[in-house]
Protein backbone atom coordinates (compact mmCIF):
# COMPACT_ATOMS: atom_id res chain seq x y z
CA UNK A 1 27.06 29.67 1.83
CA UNK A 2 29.08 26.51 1.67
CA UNK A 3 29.69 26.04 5.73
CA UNK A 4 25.89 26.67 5.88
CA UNK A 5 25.58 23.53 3.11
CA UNK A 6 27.93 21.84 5.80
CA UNK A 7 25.54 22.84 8.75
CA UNK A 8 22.45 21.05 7.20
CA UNK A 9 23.90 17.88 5.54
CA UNK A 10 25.48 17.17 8.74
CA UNK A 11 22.10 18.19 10.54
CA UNK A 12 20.14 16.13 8.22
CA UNK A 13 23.01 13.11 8.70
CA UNK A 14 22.46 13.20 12.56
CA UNK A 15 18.98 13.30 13.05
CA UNK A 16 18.29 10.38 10.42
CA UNK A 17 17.25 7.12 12.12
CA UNK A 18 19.70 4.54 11.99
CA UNK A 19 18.77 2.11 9.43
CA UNK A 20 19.47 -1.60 10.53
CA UNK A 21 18.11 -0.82 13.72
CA UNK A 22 17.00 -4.48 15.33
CA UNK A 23 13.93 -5.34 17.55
CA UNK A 24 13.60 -9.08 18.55
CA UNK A 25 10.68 -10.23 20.59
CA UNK A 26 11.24 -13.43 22.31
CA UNK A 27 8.89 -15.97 23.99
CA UNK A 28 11.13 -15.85 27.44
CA UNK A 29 8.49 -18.07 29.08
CA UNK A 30 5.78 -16.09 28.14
CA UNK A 31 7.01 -12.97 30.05
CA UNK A 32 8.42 -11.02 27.38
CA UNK A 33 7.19 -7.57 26.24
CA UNK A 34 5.52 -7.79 22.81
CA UNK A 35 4.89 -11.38 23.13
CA UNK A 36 1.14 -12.79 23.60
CA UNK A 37 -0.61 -16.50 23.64
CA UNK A 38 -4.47 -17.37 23.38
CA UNK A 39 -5.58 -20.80 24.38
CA UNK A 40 -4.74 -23.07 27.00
CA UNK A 41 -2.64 -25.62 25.15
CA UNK A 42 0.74 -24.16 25.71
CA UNK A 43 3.73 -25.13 27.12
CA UNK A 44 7.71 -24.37 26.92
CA UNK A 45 10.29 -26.45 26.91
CA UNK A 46 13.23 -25.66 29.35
CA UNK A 47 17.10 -26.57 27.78
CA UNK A 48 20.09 -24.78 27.76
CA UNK A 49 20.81 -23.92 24.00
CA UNK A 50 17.42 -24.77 22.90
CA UNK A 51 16.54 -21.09 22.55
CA UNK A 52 17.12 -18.42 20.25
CA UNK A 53 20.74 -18.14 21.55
CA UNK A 54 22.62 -19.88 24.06
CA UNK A 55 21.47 -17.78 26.76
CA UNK A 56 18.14 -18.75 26.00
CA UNK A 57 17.08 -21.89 27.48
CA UNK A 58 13.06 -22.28 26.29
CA UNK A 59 10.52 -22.03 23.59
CA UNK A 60 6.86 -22.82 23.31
CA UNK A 61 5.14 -25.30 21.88
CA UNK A 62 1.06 -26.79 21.36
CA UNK A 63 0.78 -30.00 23.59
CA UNK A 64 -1.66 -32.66 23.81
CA UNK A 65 -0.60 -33.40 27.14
CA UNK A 66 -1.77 -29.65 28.99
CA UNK A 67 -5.52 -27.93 28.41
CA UNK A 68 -7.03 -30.14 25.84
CA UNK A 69 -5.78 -33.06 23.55
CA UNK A 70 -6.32 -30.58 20.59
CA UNK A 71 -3.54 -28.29 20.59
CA UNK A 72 -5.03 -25.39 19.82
CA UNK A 73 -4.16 -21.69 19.96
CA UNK A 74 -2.20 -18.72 19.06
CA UNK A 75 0.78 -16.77 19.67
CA UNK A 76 1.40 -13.01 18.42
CA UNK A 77 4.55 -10.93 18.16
CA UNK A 78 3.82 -7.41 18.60
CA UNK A 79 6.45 -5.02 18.76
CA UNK A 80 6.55 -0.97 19.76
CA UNK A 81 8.26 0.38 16.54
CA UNK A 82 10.20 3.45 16.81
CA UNK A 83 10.65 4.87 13.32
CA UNK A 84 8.03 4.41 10.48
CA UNK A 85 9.40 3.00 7.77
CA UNK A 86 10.05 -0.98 5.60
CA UNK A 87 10.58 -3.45 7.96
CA UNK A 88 12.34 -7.22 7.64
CA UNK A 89 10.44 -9.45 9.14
CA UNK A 90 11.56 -12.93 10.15
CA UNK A 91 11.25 -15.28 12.16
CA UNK A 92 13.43 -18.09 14.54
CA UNK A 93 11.85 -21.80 15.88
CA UNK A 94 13.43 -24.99 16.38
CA UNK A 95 12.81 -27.82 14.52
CA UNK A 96 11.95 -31.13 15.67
CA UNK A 97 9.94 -33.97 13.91
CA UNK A 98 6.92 -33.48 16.19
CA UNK A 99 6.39 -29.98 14.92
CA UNK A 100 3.94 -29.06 11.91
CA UNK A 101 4.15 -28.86 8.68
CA UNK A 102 1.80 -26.15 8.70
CA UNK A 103 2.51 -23.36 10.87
CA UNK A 104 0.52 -20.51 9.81
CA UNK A 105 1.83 -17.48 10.06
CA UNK A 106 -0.15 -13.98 9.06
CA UNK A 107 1.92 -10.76 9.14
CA UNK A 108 -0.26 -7.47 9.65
CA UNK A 109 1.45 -4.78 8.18
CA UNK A 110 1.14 -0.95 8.84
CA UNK A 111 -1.44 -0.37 6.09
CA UNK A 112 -3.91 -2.74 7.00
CA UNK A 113 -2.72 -5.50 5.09
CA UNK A 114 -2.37 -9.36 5.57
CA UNK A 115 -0.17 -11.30 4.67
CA UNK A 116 -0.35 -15.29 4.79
CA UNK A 117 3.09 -17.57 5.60
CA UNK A 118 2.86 -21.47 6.31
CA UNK A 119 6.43 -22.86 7.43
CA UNK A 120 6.75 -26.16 7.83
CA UNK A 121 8.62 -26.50 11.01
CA UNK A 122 9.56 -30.34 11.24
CA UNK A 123 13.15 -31.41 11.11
CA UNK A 124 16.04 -30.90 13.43
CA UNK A 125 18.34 -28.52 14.83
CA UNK A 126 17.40 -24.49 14.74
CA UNK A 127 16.17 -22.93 12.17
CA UNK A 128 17.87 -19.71 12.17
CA UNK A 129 16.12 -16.27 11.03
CA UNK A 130 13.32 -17.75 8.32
CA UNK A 131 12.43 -14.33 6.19
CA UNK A 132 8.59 -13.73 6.04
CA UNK A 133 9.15 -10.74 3.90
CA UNK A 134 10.01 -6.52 4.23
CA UNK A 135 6.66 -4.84 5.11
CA UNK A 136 5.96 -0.91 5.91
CA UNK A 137 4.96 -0.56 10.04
CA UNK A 138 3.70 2.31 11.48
CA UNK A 139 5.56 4.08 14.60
CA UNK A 140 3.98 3.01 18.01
CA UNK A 141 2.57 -0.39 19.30
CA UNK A 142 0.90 -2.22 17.00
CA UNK A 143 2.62 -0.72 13.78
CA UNK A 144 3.00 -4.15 12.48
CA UNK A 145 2.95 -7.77 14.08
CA UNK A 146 2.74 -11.42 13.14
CA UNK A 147 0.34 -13.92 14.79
CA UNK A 148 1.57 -17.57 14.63
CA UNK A 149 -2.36 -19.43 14.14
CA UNK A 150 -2.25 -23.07 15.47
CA UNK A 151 -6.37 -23.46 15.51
CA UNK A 152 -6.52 -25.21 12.21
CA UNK A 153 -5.13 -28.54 12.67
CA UNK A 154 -4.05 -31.17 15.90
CA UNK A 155 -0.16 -30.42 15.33
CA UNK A 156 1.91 -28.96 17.60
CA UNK A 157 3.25 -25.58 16.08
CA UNK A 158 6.15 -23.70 18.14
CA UNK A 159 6.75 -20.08 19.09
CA UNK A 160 9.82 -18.64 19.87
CA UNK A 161 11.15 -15.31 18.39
CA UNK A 162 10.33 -12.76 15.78
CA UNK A 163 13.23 -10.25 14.55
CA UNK A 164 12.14 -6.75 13.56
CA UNK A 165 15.04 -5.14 11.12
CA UNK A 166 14.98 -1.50 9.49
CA UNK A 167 15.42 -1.31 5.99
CA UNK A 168 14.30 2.43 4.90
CA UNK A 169 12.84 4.85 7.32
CA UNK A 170 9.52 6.76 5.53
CA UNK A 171 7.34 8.20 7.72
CA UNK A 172 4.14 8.04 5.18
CA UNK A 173 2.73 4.32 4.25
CA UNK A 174 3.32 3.86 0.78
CA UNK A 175 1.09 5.03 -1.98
CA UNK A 176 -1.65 2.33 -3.50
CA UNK A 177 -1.01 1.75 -6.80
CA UNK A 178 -3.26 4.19 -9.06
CA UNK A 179 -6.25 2.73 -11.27
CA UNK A 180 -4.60 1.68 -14.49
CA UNK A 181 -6.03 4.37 -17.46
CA UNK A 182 -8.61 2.77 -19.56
CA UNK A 183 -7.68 2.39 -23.40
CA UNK A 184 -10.78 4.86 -24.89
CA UNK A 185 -13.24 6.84 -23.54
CA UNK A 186 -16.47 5.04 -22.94
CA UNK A 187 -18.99 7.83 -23.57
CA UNK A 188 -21.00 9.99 -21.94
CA UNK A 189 -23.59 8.69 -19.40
CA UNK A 190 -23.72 5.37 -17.06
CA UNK A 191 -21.25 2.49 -17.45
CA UNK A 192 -20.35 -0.45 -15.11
CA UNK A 193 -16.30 -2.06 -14.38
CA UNK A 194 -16.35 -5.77 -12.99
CA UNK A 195 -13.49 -7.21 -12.15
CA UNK A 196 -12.29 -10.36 -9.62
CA UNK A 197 -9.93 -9.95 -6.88
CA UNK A 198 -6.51 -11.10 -7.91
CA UNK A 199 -5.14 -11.51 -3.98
CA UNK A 200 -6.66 -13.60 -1.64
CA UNK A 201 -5.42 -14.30 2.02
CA UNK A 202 -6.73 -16.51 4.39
CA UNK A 203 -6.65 -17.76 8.35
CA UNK A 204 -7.75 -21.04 8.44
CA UNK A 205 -8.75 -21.71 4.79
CA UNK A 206 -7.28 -24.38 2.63
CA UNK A 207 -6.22 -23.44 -1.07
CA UNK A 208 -7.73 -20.36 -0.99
CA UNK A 209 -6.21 -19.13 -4.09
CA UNK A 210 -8.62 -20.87 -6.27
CA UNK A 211 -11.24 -18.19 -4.74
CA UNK A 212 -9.20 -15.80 -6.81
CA UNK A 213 -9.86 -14.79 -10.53
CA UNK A 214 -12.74 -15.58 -12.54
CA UNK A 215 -15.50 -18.40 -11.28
CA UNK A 216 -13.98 -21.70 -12.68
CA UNK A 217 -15.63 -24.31 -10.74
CA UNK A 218 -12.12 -24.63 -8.16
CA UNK A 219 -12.76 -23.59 -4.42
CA UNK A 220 -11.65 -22.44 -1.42
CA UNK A 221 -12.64 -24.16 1.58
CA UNK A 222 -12.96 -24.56 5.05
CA UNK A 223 -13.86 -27.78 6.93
CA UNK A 224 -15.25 -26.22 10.06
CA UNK A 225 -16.44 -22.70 10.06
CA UNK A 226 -15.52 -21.30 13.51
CA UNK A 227 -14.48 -17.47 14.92
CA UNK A 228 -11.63 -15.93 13.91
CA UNK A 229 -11.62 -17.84 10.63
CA UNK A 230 -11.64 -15.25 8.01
CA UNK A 231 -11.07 -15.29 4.32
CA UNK A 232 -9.75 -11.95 2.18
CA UNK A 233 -10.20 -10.74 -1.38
CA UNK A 234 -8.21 -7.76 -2.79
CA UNK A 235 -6.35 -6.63 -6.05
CA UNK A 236 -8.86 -4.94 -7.34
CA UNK A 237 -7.60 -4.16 -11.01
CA UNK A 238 -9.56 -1.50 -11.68
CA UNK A 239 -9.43 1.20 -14.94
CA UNK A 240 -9.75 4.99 -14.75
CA UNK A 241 -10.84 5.93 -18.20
CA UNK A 242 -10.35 9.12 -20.42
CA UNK A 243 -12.33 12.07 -19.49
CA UNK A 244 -14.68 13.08 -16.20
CA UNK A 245 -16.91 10.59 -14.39
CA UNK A 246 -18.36 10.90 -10.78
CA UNK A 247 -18.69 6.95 -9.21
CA UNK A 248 -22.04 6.25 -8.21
CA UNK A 249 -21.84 2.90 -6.11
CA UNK A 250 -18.97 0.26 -5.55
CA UNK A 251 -20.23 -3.43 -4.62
CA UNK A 252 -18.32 -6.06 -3.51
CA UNK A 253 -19.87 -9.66 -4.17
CA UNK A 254 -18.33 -13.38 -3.21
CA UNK A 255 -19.42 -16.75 -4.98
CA UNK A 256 -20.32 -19.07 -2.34
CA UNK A 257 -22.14 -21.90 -1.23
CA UNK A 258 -22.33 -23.42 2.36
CA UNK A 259 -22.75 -27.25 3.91
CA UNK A 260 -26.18 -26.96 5.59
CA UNK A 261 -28.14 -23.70 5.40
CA UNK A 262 -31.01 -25.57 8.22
CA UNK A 263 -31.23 -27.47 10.94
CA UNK A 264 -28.81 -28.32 13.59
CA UNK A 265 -25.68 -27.40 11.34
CA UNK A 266 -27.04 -24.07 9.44
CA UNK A 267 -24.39 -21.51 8.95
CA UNK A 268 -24.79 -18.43 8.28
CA UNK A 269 -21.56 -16.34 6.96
CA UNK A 270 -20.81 -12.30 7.22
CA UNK A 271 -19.66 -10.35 4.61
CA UNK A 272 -18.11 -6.70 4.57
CA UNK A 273 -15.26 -4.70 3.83
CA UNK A 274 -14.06 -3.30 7.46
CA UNK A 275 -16.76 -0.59 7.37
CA UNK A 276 -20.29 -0.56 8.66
CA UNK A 277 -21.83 -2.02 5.32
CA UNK A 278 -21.87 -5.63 5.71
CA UNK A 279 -24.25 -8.78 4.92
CA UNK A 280 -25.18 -11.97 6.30
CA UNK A 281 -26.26 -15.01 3.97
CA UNK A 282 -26.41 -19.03 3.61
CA UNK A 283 -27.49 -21.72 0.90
CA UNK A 284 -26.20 -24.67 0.01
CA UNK A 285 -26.21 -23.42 -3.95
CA UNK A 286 -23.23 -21.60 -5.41
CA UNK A 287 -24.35 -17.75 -6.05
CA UNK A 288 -23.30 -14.68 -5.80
CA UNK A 289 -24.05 -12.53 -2.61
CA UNK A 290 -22.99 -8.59 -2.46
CA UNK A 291 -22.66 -5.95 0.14
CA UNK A 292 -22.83 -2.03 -1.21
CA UNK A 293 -19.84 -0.59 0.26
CA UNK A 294 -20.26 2.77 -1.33
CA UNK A 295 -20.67 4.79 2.18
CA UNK A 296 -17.96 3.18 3.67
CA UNK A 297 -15.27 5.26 1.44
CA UNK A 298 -14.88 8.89 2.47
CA UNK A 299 -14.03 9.80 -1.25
CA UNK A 300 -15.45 7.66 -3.76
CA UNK A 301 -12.20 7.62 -6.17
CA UNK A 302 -11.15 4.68 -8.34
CA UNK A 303 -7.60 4.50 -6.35
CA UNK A 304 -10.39 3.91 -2.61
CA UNK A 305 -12.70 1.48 -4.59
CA UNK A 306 -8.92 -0.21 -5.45
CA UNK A 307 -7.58 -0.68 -1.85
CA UNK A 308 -10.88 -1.92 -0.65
CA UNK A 309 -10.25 -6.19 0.97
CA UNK A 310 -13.42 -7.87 0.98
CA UNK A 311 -13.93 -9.99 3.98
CA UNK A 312 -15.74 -13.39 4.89
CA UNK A 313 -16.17 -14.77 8.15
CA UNK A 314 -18.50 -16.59 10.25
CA UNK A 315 -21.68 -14.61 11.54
CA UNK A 316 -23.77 -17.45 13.42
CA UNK A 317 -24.55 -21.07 14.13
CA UNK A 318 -28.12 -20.81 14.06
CA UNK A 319 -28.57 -24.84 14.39
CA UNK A 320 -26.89 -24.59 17.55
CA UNK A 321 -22.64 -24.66 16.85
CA UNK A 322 -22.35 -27.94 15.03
CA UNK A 323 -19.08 -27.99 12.06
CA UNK A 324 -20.49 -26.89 8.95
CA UNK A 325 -17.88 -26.53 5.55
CA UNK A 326 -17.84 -23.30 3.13
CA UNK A 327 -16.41 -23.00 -0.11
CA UNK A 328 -16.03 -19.89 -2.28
CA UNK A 329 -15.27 -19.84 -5.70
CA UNK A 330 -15.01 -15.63 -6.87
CA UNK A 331 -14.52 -12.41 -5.74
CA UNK A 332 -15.67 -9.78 -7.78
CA UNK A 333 -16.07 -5.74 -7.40
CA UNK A 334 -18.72 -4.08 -9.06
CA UNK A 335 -18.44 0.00 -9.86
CA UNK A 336 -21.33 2.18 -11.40
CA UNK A 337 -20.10 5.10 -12.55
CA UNK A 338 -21.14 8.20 -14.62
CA UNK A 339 -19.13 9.63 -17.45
CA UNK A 340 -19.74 13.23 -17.29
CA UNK A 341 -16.94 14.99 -19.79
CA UNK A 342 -14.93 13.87 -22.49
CA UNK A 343 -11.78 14.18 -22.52
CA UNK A 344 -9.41 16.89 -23.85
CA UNK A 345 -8.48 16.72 -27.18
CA UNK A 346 -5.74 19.00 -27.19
CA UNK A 347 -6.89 21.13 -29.24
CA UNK A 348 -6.95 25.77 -28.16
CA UNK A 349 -10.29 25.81 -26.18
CA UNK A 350 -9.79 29.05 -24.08
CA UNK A 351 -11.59 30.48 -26.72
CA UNK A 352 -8.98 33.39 -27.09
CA UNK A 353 -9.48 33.08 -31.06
CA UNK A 354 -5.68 31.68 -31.36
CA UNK A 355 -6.95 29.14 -33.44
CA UNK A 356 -8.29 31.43 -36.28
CA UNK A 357 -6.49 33.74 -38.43
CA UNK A 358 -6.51 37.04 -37.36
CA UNK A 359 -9.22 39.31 -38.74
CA UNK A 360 -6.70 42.71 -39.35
CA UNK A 361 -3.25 42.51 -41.12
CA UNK A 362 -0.19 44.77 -40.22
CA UNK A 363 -1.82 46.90 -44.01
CA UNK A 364 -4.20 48.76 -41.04
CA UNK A 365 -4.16 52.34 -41.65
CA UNK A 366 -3.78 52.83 -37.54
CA UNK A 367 -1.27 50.28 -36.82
CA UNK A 368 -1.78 51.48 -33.10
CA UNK A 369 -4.99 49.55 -33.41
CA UNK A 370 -3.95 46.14 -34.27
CA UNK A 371 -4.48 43.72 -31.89
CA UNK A 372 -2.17 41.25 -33.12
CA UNK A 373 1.25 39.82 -31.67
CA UNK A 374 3.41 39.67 -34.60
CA UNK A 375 6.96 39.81 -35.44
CA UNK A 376 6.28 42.44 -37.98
CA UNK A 377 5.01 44.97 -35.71
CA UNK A 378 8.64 45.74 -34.69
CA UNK A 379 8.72 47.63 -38.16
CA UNK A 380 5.88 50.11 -36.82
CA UNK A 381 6.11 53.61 -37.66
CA UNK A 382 5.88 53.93 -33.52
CA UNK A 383 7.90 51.25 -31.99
CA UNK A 384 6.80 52.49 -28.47
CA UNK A 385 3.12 51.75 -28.61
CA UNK A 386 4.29 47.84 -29.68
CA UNK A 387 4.06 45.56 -26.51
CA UNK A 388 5.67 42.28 -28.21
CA UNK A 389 8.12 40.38 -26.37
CA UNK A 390 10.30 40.00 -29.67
CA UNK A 391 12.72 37.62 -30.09
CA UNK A 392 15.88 39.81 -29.83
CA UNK A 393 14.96 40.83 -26.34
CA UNK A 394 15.49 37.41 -25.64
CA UNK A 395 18.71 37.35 -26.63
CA UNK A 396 19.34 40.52 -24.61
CA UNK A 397 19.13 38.43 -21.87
CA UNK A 398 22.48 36.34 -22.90
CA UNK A 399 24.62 39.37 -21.75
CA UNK A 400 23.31 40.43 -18.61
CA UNK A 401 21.58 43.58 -20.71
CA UNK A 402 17.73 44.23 -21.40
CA UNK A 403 15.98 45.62 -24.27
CA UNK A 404 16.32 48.89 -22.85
CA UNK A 405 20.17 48.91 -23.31
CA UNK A 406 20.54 48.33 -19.46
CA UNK A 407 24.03 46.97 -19.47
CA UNK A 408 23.89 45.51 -15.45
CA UNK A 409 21.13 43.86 -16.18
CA UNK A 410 18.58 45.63 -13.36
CA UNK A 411 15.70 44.92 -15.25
CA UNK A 412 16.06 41.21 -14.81
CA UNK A 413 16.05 41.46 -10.79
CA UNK A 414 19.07 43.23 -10.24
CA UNK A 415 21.57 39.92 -10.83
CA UNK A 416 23.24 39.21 -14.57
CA UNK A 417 24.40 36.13 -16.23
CA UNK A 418 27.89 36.92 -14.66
CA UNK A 419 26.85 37.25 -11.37
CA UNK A 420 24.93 34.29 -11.93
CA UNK A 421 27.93 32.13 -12.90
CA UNK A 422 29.82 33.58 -10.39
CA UNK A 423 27.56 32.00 -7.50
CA UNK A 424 27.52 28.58 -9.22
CA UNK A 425 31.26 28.69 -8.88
CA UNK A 426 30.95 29.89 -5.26
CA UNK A 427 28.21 27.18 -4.55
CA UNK A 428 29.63 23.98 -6.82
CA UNK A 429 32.72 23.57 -4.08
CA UNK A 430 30.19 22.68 -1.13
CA UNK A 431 27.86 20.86 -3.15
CA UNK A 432 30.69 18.63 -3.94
CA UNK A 433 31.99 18.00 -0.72
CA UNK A 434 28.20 16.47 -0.08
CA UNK A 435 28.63 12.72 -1.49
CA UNK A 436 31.82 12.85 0.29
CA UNK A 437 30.43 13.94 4.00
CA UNK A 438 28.11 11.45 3.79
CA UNK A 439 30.24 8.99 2.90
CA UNK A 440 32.49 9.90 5.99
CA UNK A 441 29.45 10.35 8.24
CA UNK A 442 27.76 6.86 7.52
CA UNK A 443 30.91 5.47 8.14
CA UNK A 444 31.56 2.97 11.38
């Protein structure tokens, strides 16, 4: 038993992906696997030791001086992970004082998620690895990547390289965090949860954390409207309360007004929650518009409804493309839901009459016909006809024996207490040497 312990630690040891393991997906003048640009407003700059080491001579950088005079585009790091599992994610530029000091950069995790980084990257000298966090990334192409977004200003933001590091391999994305329980149960029939979003991320959106929480008259905003230019609403902090409920419908709503709602610079925004439900709407007055995303969950659970991100984006230019501002002040997620059961109160309900006294006594006349499980019984004229599990055949148990008198213990499976002890003894060496192996194994 203990060399085949050995076998499958060691097994288990060898097969594990090695955590630490390093991707790093550099510019390289564009040609490097993993590495992508939009726009035609790039351009590298060629110098030995001006790269991410000192074998790498370039990086690139938005100028006013190739494509446009607007310096506009993106550039995206996407790598082919090889083991699902939390990723450090970071990323290497080179300062210099005409860089930005607003280089947005959104990290795309294996869930689904977002998450929004500015780095201001004026100064001088390198930068060395700047941390944008430890995400979880699927296995494959695409698992996770980061998109470096220059479209929302005239500064020149740089790309150069974006380091991929192991930290725990887990092959399943995590978990979302379960509905927190309600306090009491609200009672039978229909009820309604509202709550805000709590999480908002943004490309191309300035302080768009005041569209989180409740309305309080501070906004999110964008200056120009234009494709790509989304703003997201999740953290959801919804309540499962006591007791049964089936969820009828879950809406998600955003308080917003826009610049122009006619003529040449009408806007018209889209709203929707990555599914097929989705809405389109304008006005210049601040209100609340909703989309039911009910049929866009496969199971309609409190934990779905939770992990839903609410998404706003531009939908058309009716007026003919002219810049036309947004603001948004809430998020908010509305559930209906039917409370069918209350809960259990812990009290006997399997209706087995436990909770009653019981109707004969151990006076019967016949004590072959009482029903009851009693400790007296084992003074019945006919032992044999009583089918309690009494406490002394417990303790029969202690010394390998039955309640038969069966000293080697054959009732209980064939194996006593002694033989018992005896393979914990046999077992405890190898289990042991365990820590140990690993240690040695793990070790450079």
């Amino acid at each position: 038993m203990r060399h085949g312990l050995l076998i499958i630690a060691a097994t288990l040891l060898a097969s594990s992906p090695a955590l630490g393991q390093t991707i790093v997906i550099d510019d390289q003048d564009g040609s490097a696997a993993g590495f992508t640009t939009t726009g035609n407003d790039w351009t590298t700059w060629g110098m030995l030791g001006y790269g991410l080491d000192g074998g790498d001579t370039d990086y690139h950088y938005l100028s006013h001086t190739v494509g446009g005079n607007d310096r506009v585009g993106t550039a995206s790091w996407t790598p082919d992970i090889p083991t699902a599992g939390t990723w450090a994610i970071s990323t290497w530029f080179r300062r210099t004082e005409n860089r930005t000091d607003d280089a947005d950069h959104f990290i795309y995790d294996g869930t689904g998620g977002v998450v929004h980084i500015s780095i201001d990257q004026q100064g001088e000298g390198a930068s060395g690895w700047v941390d944008l966090g430890q995400y979880w990334c699927g296995a494959g192409v695409g698992g996770c990547s980061v998109t470096l977004d220059g479209t929302d200003d005239n500064q020149s933001d740089e790309a150069n390289a974006v380091q991929y590091v192991l930290i725990s391999a887990d092959g399943d994305p995590p978990e979302p965090e379960p509905a927190p329980d309600c306090a009491e149960f609200p009672g039978l029939g229909p009820h309604t949860q509202e709550v805000y979003a709590t999480a908002i991320a943004a490309v191309d959106w300035e302080s768009s954390t005041l569209a989180s929480d409740a309305p309080d008259g501070l906004e999110a905003t964008t200056p120009n409207v234009d494709a790509g230019e989304y703003l997201h609403a999740s953290g959801w902090e919804l309540c499962d309360p006591p007791g049964e409920e089936t969820i009828d419908a879950v809406t998600i709503e955003v308080l917003a007004r826009t610049q122009y709602s006619s003529g040449q610079y009408a806007l018209d925004l889209l709203l929707h929650a990555g599914g097929a439900a989705q809405t389109v709407f304008t006005g210049t007055s601040l209100q609340w518009h909703g989309v039911d995303v009910t049929g866009d969950l496969a199971i309609v659970s409190w934990i779905d409804a939770a992990a839903l991100t609410g998404q706003l984006q531009l939908w058309d230019h009716p007026g003919g493309e002219r810049d036309s501002d947004a603001w948004v002040d809430s998020w908010r997620m509305i559930v209906d839901y039917t409370s069918t059961a209350a809960p259990d109160d812990g009290g006997d309900d399997d209706d087995d009459g436990d909770d009653e006294p019981p109707a004969d006594d151990d006076d019967d006349a016949t004590p072959e016909s009482d029903d009851d499980d009693a400790v007296e019984d084992d003074d019945d004229a006919t032992p044999e006809s009583d089918d309690d599990d009494t406490v002394e055949d417990d303790f029969s148990v202690l010394d390998g024996g039955d309640s038969a008198g069966d000293p080697d213990g054959s009732d209980f499976g064939g194996c006593s207490c002694d033989q018992d002890l005896e393979m914990s003894a046999a077992l405890l060496p190898g289990l042991l040497l365990l820590p140990g192996l690993a240690l040695r194994r793990r070790r450079p």
